[in-house]
C-alpha atoms as a PDB file:
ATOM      1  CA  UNK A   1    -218.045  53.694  30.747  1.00  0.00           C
ATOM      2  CA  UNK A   2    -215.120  53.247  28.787  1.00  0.00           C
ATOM      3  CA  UNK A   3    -212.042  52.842  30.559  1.00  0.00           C
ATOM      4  CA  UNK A   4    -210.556  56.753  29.921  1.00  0.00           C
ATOM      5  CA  UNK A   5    -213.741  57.480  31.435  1.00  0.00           C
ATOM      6  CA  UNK A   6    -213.365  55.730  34.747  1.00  0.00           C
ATOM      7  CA  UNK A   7    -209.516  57.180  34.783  1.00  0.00           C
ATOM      8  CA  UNK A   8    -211.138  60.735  34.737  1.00  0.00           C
ATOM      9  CA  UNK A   9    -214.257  59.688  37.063  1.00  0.00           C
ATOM     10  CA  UNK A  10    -213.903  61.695  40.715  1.00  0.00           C
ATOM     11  CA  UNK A  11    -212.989  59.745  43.609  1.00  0.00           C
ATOM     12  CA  UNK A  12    -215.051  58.676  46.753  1.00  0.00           C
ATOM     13  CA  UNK A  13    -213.114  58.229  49.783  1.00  0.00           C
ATOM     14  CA  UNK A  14    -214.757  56.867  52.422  1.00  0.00           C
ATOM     15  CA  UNK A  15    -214.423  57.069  56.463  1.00  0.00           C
ATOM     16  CA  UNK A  16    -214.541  53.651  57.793  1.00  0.00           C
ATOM     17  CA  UNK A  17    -214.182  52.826  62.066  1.00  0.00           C
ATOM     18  CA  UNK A  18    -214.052  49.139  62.092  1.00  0.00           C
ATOM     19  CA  UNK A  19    -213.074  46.069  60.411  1.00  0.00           C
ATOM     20  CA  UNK A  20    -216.434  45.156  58.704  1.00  0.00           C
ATOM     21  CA  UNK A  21    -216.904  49.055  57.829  1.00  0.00           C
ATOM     22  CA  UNK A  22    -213.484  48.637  55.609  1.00  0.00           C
ATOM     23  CA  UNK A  23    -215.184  45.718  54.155  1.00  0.00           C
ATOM     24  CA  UNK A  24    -218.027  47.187  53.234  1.00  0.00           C
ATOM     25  CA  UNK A  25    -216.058  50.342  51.584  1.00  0.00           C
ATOM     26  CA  UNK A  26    -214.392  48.227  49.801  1.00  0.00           C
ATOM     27  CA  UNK A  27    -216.657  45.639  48.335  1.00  0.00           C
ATOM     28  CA  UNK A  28    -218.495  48.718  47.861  1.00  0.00           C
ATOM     29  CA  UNK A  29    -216.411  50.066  45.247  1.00  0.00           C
ATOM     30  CA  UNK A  30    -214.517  52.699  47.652  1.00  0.00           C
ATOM     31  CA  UNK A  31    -211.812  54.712  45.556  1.00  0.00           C
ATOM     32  CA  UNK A  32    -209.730  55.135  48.791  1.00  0.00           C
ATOM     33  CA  UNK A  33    -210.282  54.816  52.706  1.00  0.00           C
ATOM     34  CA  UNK A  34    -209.831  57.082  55.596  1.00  0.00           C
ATOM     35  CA  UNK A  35    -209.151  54.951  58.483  1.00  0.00           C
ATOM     36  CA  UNK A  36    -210.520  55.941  62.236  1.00  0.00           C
ATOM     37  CA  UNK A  37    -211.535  55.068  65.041  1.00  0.00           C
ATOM     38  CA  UNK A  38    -214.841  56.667  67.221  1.00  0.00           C
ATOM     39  CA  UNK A  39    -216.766  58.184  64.167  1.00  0.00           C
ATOM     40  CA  UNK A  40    -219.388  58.782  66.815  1.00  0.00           C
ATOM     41  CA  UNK A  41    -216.913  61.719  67.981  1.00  0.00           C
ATOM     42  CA  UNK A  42    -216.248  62.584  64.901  1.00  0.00           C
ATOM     43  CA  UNK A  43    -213.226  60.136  64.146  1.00  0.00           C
ATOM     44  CA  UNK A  44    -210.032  59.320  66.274  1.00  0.00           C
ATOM     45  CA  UNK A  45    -206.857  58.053  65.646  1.00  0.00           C
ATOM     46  CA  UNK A  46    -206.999  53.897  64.278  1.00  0.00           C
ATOM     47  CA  UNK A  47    -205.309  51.240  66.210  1.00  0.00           C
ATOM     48  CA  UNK A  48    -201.896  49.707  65.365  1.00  0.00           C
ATOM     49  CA  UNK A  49    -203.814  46.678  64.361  1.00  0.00           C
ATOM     50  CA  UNK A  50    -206.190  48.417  62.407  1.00  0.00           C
ATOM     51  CA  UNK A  51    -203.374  50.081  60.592  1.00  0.00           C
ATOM     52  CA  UNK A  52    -201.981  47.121  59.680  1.00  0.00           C
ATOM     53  CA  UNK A  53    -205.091  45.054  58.748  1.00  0.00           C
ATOM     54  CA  UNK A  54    -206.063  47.894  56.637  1.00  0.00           C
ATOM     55  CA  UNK A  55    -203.127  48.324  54.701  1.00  0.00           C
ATOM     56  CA  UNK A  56    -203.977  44.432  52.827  1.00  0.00           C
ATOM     57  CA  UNK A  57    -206.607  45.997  50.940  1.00  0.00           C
ATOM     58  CA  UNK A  58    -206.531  46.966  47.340  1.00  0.00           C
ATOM     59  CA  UNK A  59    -206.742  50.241  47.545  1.00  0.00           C
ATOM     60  CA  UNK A  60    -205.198  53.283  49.508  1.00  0.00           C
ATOM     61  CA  UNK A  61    -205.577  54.013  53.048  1.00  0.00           C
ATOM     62  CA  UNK A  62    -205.211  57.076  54.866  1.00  0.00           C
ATOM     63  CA  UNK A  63    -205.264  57.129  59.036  1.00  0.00           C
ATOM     64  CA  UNK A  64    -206.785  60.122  60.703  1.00  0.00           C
ATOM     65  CA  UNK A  65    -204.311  61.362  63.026  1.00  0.00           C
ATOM     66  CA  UNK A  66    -206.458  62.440  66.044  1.00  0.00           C
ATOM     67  CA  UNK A  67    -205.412  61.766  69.650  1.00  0.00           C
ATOM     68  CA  UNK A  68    -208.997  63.201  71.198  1.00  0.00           C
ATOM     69  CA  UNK A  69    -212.404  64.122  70.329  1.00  0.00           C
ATOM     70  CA  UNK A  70    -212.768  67.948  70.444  1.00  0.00           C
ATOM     71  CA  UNK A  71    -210.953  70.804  69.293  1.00  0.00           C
ATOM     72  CA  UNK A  72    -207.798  70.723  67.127  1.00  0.00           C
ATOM     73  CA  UNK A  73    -205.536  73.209  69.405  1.00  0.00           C
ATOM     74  CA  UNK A  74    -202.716  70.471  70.876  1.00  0.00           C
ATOM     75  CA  UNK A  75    -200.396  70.524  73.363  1.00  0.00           C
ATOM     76  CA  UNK A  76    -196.633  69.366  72.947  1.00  0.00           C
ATOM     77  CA  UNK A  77    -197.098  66.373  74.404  1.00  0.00           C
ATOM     78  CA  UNK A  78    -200.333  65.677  72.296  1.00  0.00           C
ATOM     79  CA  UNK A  79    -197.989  67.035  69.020  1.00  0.00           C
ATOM     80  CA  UNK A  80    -195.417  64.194  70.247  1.00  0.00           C
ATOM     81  CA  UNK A  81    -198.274  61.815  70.213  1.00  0.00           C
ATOM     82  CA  UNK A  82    -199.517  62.581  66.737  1.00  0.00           C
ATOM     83  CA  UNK A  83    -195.949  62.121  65.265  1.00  0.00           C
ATOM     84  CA  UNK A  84    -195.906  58.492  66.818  1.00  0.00           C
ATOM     85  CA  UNK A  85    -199.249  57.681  65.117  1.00  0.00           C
ATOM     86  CA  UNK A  86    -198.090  59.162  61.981  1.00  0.00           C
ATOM     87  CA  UNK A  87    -194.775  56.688  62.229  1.00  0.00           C
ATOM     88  CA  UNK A  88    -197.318  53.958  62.987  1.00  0.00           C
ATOM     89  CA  UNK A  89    -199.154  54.687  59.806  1.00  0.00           C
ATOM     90  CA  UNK A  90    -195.579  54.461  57.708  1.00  0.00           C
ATOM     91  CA  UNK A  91    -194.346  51.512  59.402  1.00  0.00           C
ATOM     92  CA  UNK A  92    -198.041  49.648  58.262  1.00  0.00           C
ATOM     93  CA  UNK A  93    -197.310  50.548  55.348  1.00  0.00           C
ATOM     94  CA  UNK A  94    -200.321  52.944  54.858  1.00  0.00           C
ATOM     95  CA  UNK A  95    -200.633  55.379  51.722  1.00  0.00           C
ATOM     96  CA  UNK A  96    -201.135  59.052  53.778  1.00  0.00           C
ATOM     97  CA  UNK A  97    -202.550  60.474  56.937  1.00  0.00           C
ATOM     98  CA  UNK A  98    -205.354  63.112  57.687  1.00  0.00           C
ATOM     99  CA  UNK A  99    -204.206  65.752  59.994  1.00  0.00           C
ATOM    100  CA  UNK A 100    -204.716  69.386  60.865  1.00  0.00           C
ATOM    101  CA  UNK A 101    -204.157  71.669  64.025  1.00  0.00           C
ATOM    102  CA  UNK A 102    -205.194  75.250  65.216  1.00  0.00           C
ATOM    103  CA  UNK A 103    -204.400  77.759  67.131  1.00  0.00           C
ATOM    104  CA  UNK A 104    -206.071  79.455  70.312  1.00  0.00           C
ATOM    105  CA  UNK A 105    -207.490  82.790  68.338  1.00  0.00           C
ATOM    106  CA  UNK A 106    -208.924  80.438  64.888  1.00  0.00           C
ATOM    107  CA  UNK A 107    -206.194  80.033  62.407  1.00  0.00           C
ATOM    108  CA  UNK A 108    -204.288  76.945  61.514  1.00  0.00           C
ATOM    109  CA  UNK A 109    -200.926  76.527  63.592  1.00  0.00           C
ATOM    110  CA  UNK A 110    -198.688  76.731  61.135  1.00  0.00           C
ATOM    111  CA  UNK A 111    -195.966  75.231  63.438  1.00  0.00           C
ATOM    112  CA  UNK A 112    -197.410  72.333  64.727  1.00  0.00           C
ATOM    113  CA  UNK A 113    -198.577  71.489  60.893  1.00  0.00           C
ATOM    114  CA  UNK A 114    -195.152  71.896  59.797  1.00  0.00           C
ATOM    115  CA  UNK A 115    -194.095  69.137  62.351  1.00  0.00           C
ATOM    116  CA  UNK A 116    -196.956  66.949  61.088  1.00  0.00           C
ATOM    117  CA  UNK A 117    -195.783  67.415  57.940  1.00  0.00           C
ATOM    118  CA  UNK A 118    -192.747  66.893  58.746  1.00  0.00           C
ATOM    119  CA  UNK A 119    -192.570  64.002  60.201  1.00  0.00           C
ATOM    120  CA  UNK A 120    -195.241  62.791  57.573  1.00  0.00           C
ATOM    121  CA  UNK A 121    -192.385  62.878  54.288  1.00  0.00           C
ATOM    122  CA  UNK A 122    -193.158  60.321  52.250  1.00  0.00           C
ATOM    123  CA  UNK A 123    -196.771  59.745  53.061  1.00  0.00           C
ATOM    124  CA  UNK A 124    -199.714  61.968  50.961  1.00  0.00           C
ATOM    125  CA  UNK A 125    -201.166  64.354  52.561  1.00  0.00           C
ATOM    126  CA  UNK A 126    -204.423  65.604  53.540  1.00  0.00           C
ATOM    127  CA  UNK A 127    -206.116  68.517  55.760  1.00  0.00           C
ATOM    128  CA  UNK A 128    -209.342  67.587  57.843  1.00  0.00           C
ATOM    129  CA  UNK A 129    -212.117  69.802  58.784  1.00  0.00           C
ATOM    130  CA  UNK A 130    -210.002  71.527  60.981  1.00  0.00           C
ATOM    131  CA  UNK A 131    -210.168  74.522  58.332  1.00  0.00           C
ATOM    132  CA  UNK A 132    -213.880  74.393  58.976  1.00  0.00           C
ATOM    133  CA  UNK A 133    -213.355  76.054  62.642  1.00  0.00           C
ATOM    134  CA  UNK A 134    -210.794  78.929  61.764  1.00  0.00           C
ATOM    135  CA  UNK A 135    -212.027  82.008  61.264  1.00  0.00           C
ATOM    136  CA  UNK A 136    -210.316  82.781  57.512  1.00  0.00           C
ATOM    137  CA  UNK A 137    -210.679  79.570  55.300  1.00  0.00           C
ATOM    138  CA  UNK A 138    -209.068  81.164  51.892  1.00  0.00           C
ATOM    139  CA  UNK A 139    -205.694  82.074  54.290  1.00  0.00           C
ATOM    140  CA  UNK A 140    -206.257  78.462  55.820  1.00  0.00           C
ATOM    141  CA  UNK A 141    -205.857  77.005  52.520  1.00  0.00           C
ATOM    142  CA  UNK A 142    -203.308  79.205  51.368  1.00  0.00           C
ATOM    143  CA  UNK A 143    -201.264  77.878  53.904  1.00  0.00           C
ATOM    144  CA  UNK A 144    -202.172  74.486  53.469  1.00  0.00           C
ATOM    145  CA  UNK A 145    -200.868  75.042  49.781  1.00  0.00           C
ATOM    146  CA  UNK A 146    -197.742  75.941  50.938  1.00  0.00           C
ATOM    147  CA  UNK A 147    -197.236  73.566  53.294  1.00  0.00           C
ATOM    148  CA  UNK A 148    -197.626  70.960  50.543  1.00  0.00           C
ATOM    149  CA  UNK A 149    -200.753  69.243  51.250  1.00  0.00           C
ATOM    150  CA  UNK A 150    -202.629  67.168  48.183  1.00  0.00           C
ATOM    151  CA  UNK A 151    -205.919  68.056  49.560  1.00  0.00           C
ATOM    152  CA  UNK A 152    -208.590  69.300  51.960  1.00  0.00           C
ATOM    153  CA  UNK A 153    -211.402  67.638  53.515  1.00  0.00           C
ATOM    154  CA  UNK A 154    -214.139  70.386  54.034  1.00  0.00           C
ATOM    155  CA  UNK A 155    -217.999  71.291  54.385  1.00  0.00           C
ATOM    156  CA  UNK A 156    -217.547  74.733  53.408  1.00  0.00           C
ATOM    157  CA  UNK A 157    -217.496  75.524  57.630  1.00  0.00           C
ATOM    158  CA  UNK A 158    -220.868  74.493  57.972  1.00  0.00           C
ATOM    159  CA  UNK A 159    -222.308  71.246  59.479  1.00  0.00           C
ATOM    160  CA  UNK A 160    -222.882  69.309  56.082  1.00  0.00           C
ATOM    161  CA  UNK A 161    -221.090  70.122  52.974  1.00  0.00           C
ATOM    162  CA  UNK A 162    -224.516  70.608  50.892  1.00  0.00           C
ATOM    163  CA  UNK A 163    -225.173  73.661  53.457  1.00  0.00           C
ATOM    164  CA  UNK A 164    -221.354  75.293  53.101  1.00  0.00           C
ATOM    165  CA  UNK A 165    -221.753  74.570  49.183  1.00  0.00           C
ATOM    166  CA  UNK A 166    -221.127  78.169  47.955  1.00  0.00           C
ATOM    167  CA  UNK A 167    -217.573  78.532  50.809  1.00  0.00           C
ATOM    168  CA  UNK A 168    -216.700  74.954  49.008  1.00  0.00           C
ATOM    169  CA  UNK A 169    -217.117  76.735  45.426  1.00  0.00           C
ATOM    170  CA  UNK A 170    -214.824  79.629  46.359  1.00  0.00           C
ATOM    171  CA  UNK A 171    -211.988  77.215  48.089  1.00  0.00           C
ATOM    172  CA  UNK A 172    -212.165  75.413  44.789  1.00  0.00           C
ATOM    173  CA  UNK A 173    -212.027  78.347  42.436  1.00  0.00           C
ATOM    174  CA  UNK A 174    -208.994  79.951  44.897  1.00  0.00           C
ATOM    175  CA  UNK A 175    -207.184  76.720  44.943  1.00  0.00           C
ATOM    176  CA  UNK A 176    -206.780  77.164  40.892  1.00  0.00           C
ATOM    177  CA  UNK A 177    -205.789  73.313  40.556  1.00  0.00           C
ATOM    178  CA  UNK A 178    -202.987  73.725  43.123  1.00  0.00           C
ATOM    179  CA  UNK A 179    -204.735  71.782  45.309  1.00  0.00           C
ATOM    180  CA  UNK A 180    -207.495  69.211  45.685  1.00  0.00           C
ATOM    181  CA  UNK A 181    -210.852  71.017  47.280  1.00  0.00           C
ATOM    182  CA  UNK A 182    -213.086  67.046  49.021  1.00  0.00           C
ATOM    183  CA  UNK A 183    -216.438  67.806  49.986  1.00  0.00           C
ATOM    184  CA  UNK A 184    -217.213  66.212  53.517  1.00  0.00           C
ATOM    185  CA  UNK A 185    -219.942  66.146  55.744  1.00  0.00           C
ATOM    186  CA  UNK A 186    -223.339  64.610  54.900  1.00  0.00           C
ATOM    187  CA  UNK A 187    -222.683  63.954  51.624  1.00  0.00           C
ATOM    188  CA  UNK A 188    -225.312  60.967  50.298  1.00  0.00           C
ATOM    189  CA  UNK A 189    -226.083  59.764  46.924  1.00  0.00           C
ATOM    190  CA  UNK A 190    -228.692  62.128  46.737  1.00  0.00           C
ATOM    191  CA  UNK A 191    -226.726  65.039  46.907  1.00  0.00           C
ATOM    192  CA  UNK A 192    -223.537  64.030  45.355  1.00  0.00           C
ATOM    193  CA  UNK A 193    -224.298  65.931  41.989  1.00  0.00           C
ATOM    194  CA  UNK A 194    -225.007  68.639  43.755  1.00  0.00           C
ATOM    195  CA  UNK A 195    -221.093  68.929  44.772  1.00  0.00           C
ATOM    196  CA  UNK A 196    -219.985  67.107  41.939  1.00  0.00           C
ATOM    197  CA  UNK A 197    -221.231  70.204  39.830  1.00  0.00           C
ATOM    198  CA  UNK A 198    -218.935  72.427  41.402  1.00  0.00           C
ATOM    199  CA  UNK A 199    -215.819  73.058  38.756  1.00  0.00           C
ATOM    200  CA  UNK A 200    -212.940  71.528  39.666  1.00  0.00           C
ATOM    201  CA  UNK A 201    -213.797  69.017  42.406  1.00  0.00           C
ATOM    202  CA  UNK A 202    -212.562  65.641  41.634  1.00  0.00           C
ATOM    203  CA  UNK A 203    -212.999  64.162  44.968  1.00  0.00           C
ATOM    204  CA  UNK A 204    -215.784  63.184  47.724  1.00  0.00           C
ATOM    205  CA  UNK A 205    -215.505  62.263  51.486  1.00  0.00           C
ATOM    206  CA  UNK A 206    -218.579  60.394  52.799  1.00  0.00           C
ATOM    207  CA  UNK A 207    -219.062  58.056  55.840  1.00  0.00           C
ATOM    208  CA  UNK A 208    -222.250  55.838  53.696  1.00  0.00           C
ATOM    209  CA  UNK A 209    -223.424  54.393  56.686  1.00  0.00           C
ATOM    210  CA  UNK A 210    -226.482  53.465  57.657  1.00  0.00           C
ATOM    211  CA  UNK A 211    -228.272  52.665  61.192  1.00  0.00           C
ATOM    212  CA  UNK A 212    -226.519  49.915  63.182  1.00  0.00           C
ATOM    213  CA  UNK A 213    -230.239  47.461  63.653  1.00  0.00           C
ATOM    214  CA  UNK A 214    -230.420  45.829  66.931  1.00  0.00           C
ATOM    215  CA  UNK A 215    -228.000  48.060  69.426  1.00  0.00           C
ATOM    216  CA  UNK A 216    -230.402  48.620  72.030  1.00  0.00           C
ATOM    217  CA  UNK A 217    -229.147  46.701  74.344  1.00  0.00           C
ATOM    218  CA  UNK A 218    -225.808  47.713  73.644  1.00  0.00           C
ATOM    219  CA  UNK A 219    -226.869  51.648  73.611  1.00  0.00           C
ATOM    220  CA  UNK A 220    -228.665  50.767  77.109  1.00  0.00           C
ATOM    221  CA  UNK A 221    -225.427  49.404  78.451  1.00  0.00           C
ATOM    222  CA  UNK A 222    -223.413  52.406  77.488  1.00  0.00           C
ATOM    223  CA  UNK A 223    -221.527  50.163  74.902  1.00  0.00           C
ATOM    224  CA  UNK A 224    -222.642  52.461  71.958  1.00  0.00           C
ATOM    225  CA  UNK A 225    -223.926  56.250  71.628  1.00  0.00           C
ATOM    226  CA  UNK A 226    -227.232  56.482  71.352  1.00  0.00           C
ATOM    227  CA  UNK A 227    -227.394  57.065  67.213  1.00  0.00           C
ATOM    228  CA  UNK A 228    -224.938  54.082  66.067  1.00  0.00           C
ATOM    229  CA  UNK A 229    -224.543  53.947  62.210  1.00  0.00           C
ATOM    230  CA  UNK A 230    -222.273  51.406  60.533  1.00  0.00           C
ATOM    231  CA  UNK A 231    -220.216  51.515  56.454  1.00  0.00           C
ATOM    232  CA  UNK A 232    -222.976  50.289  54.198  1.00  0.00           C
ATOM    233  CA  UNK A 233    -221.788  48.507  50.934  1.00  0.00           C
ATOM    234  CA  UNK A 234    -225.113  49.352  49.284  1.00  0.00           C
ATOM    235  CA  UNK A 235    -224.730  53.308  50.002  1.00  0.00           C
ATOM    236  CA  UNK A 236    -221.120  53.114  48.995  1.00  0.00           C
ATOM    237  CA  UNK A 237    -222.397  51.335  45.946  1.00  0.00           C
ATOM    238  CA  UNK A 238    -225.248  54.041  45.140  1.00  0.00           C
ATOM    239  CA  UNK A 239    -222.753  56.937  45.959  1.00  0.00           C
ATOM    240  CA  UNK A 240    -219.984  55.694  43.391  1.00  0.00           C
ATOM    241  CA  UNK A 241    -222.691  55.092  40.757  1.00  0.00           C
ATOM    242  CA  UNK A 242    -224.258  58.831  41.157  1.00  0.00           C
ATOM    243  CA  UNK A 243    -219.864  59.795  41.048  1.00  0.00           C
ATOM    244  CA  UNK A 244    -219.478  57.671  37.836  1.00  0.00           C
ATOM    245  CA  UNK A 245    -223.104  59.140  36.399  1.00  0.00           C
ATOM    246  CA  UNK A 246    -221.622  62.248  36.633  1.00  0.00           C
ATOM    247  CA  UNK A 247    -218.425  61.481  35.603  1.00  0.00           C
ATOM    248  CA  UNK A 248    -220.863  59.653  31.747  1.00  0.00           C
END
């Protein structure tokens, strides 16, 4: 590949728990991280350590701003949390954070997003698979539009983004290049071109891990869930080369 080539090849962001995971990513050939804790549940909010660890490597890092597994309706006091962690990602010196909130009857909240986004000036933007609950994604991502996010993480509102393909399609074509449309959720190297061939995405989300070997013990224990995965370099490696095949 030449080097205009690379410059125009889409990006692969990938979800990374731990300390070895951003490792991995990254040795990989990672474009950009999303930083998390408990991918088990679907990723949590990262440390303060982790934060800060994460923002020596070479490449951007964005922290998932989640207080709790579940559902993405919060309470003040979990709203007051979320703005702490999103001053914990600025003050490590972190590229952007991942957020996204709901309300009660399915739609995005647009005033607790505004105070995310709010308190998030300075730092890039992107909304999680929140959109993937409400019940209208093209007047979810209107809003996110307005509200001035770069992007949204999405699997089309269905459990892997190869299955919500044809929802992703129509996000992309409705965003008309005013915002970025990620694909995320199951996404492997052997369905990347699949999403890749959808005009106008530029971007993938993908965890590339792999099964953690040797957890029994650890999963009898109750020290792990019973399906532990860890960041693989080698998938990370095998997803960016399918990215930059299609990008040839």
């Amino acid at each position: 590949m030449t080097s205009q080539e690379k410059a125009s090849a889409p990006l692969l962001e990938v979800c990374v728990d731990d300390i070895a995971g951003l490792q991995a990513a990254v040795s990989g050939g990672a474009d950009r991280i999303e930083l998390c804790s408990a991918l088990g549940s679907g990723g949590l909010t990262p440390s303060r350590g982790f934060m800060a660890a994460a923002a020596q490597v070479p490449i951007p890092v964005f922290a998932l701003i989640r207080p709790r597994a579940g559902g993405f309706v919060y309470s003040e006091a979990e709203v007051a949390v979320m703005e702490a962690d999103i001053a914990a990602a600025r003050d490590a010196g972190l590229a952007g954070v991942v957020i996204g909130a709901t309300t009660a009857d399915g739609a995005l909240d647009q005033q607790v997003n505004r105070k995310l986004v709010d308190a998030a000036v300075g730092l890039d933007l992107t909304l999680h698979r929140a959109i993937d609950v409400v019940s209208d994604m093209e007047r979810a991502l209107d809003l996110a539009i307005s509200l001035g996010f770069s992007r949204v993480l999405t699997s089309g509102g269905a459990r892997h983004a190869e299955e919500g393909i044809d929802i992703i399609a129509r996000l992309v074509k409705r965003s008309a290049g005013r915002i970025s449309i990620m694909p995320g959720g199951g996404v492997r190297p052997e369905n990347a071109a699949r999403l890749l061939a959808i005009p106008g995405v530029t971007e993938l989300h993908a965890s590339c891990s792999g099964a953690y070997v040797g957890a029994g013990r650890l999963v009898e224990l109750g020290f792990l869930s019973e399906m532990p995965r860890r960041t693989d370099a080698a998938i990370v490696r095998q997803l960016k080369a399918q990215i930059n095949v299609r990008a040839s």
